[in-house]
Protein backbone atom coordinates (compact mmCIF):
# COMPACT_ATOMS: atom_id res chain seq x y z
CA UNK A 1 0.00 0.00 0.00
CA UNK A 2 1.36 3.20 -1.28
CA UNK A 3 1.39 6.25 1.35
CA UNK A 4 -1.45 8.90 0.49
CA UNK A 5 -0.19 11.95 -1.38
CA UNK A 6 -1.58 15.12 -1.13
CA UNK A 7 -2.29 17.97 -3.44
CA UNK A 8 -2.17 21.62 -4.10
CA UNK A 9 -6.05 22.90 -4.50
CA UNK A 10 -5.77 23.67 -7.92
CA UNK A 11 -2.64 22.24 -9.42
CA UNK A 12 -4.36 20.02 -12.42
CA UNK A 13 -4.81 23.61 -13.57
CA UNK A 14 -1.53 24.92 -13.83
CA UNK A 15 1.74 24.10 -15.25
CA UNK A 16 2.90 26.53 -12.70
CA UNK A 17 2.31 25.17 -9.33
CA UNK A 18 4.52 22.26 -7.89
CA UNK A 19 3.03 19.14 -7.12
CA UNK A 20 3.22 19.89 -2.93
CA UNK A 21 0.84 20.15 -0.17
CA UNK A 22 -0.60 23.63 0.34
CA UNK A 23 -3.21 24.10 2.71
CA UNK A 24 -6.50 26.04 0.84
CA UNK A 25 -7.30 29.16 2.12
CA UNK A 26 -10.40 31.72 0.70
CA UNK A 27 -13.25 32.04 2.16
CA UNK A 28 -15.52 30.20 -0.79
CA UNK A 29 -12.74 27.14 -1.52
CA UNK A 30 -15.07 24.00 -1.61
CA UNK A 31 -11.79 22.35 -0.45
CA UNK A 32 -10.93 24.02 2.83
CA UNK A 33 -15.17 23.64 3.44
CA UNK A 34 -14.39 19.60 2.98
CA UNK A 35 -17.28 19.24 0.23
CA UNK A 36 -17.79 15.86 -1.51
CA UNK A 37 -16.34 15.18 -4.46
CA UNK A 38 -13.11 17.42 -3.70
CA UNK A 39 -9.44 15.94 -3.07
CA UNK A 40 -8.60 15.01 0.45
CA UNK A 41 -7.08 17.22 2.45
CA UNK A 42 -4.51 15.69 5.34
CA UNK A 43 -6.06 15.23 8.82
CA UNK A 44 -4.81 13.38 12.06
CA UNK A 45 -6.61 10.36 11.38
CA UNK A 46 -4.56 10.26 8.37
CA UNK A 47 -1.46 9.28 9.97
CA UNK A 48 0.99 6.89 8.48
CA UNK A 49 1.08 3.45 9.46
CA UNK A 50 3.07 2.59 12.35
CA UNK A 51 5.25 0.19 10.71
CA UNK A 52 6.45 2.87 7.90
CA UNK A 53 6.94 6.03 10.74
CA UNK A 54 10.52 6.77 10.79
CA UNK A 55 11.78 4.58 7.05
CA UNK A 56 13.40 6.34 4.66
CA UNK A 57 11.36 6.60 1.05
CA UNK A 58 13.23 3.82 -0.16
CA UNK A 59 11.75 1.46 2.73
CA UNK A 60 14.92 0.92 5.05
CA UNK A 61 15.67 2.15 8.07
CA UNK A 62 18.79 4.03 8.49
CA UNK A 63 21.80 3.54 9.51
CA UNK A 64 24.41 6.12 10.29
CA UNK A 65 28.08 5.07 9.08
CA UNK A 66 31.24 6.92 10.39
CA UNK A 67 34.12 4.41 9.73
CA UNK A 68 34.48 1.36 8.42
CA UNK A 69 33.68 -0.98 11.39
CA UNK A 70 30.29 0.39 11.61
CA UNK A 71 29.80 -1.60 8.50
CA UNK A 72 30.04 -5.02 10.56
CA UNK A 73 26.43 -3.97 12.71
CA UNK A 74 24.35 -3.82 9.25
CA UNK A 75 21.71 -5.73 8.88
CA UNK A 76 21.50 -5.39 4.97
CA UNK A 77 17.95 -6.48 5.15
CA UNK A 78 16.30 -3.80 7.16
CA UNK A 79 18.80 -1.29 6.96
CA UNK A 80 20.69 1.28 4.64
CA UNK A 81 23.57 2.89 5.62
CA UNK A 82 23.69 7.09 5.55
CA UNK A 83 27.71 8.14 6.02
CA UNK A 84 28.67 10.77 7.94
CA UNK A 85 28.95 14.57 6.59
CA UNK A 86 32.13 14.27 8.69
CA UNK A 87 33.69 11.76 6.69
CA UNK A 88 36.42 12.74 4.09
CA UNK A 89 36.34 11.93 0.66
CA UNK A 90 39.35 9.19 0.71
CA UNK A 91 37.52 7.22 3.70
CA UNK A 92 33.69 7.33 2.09
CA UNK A 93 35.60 6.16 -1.33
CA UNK A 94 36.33 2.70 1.00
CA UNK A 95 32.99 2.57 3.07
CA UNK A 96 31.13 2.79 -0.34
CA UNK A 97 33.68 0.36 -2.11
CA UNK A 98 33.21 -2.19 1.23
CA UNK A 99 29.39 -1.60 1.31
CA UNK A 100 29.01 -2.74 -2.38
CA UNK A 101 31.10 -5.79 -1.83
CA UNK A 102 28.57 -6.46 1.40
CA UNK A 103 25.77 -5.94 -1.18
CA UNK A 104 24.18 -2.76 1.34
CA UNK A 105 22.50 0.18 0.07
CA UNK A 106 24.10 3.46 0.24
CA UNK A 107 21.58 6.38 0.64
CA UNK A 108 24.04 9.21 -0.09
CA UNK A 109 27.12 7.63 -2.18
């Protein structure tokens, strides 16, 4: 089950408008009054279901890498690995090199 995506009032309409959540406002918008018929607008009992709260788009949970032994506590079925903005660029070359060979995804190579 795909999670629910919700649209700008009137963005069919437009070539303009980006295809994000805006909330309607204007005092005669048959969307902000909730009228049949009209796209669904996000509400609490729209929440996400427990088991996705917290995943990454792609469906893993993360992981956050900073050297090269953090590779060994991967679970490469649940988990992707996220390196560290502290790493340099010589040390992510090998974490990315070493995560390929352990067949894990990398969610910023």
């Amino acid at each position: 089950m795909a999670k629910k995506r919700f649209l700008r009032q009137t963005v069919h309409g437009y070539k303009r408008l980006k295809r994000k959540w805006r909330k309607p406002t204007g005092s005669q918008s048959k969307m902000r009054k909730q009228k049949g018929g009209r796209p669904a607008m996000p509400r609490v009992s729209r929440r996400t279901p427990r088991a996705w709260r917290g995943l990454h788009p792609s469906g893993f949970d993360e992981f956050f890498v900073r050297n090269l032994k953090d590779l060994e506590r991967v679970n490469e079925k649940t988990q992707a690995i996220r390196i560290s903005a502290a790493v340099g660029r010589k040390k992510k070359e090998e974490i990315v090199k070493r995560a390929k060979e352990m067949k894990l995804k990398v969610l910023n190579p």
